[in-house]
Protein backbone atom coordinates (compact mmCIF):
# COMPACT_ATOMS: atom_id res chain seq x y z
CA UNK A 1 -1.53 27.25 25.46
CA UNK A 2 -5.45 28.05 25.46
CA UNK A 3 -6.34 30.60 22.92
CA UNK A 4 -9.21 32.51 24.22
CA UNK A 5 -11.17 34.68 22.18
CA UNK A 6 -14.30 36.68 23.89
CA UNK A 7 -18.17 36.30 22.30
CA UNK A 8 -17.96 40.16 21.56
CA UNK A 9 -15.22 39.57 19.16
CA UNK A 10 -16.35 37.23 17.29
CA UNK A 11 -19.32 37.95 17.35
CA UNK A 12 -17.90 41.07 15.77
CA UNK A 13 -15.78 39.16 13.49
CA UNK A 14 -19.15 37.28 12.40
CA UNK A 15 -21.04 40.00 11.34
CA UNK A 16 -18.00 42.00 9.67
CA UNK A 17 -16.40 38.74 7.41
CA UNK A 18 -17.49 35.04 8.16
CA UNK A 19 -14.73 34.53 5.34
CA UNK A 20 -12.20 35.82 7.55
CA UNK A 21 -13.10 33.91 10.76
CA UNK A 22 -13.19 31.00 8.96
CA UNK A 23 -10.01 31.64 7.32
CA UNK A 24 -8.57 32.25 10.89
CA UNK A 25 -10.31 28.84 12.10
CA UNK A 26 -8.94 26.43 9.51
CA UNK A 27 -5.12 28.54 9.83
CA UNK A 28 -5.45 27.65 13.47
CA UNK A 29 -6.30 24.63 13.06
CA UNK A 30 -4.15 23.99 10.06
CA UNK A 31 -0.86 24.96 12.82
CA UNK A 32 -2.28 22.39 15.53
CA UNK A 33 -3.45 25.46 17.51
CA UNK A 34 -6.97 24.38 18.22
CA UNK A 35 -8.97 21.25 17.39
CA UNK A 36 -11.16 20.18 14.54
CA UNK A 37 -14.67 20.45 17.66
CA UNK A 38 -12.92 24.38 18.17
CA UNK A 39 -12.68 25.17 14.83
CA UNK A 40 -16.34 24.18 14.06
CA UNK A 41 -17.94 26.03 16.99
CA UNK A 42 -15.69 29.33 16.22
CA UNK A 43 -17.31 29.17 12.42
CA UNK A 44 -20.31 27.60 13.46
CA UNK A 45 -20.29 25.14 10.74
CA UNK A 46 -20.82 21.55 11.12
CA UNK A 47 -18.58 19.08 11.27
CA UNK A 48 -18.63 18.55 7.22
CA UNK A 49 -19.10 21.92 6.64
CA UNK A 50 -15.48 23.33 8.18
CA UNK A 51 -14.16 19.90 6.52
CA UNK A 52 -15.44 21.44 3.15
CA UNK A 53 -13.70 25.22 3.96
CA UNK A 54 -10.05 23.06 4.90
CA UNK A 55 -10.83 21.18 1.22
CA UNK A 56 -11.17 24.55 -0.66
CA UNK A 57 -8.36 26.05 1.00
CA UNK A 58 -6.11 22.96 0.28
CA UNK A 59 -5.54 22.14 3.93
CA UNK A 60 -5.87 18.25 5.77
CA UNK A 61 -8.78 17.13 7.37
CA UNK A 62 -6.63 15.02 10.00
CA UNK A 63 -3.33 15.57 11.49
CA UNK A 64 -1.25 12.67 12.13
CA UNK A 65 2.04 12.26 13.88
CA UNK A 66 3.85 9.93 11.82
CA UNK A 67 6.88 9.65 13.25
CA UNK A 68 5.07 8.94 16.90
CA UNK A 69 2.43 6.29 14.30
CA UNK A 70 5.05 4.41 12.36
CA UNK A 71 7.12 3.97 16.06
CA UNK A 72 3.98 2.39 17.86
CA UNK A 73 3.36 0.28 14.25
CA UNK A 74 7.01 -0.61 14.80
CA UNK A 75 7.41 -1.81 18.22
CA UNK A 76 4.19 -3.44 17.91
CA UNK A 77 5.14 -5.71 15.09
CA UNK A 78 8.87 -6.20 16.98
CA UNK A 79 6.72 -7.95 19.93
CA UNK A 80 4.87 -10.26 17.35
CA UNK A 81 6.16 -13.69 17.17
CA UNK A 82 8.28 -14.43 14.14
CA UNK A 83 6.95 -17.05 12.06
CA UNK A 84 10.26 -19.44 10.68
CA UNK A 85 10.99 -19.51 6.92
CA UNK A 86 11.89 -22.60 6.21
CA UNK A 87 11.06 -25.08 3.64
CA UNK A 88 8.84 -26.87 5.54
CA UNK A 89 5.87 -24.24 4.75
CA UNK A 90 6.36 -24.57 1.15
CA UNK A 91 4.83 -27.74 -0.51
CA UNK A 92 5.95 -28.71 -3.98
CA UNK A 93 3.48 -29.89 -6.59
């Protein structure tokens, strides 16, 4: 779902409180509603700058699926080949 917000308004919302667009920018992206390159442009901070708002307001810097990461991690090391345990990789001294 695109989220479309016209240059009037925030424009608007600039010049009224940059603390509440920003707010609004790291919520939004906080829910997975826009993007980290979104966020920035709507505040107009850089990069380290917007990850500097998300740090004061407690919020990630990266979203991660886990459960979609640990099942790629998961079926890649099932298709690995399996290295035997036997005693024949252990040497005694």
């Amino acid at each position: 779902m695109a989220l479309t917000i016209p240059d009037e308004t925030l424009d608007d919302l600039r010049k009224a409180s940059g603390d509440a667009l920003i707010d609004i920018a790291c919520r939004l992206f906080d829910a997975d509603r826009i993007g980290k390159r979104e966020a920035t442009r709507l505040t107009g901070f850089s990069r380290v700058e917007f990850e500097g708002e998300l740090t004061k307001r407690g919020l990630p810097w990266i979203h991660l699926d886990w459960d979609e990461t640990y099942a790629k991690e998961f079926e890649r090391i099932a298709q690995e080949p399996r290295v035997p345990h036997g005693d024949e990789h252990h040497q005694e001294t």
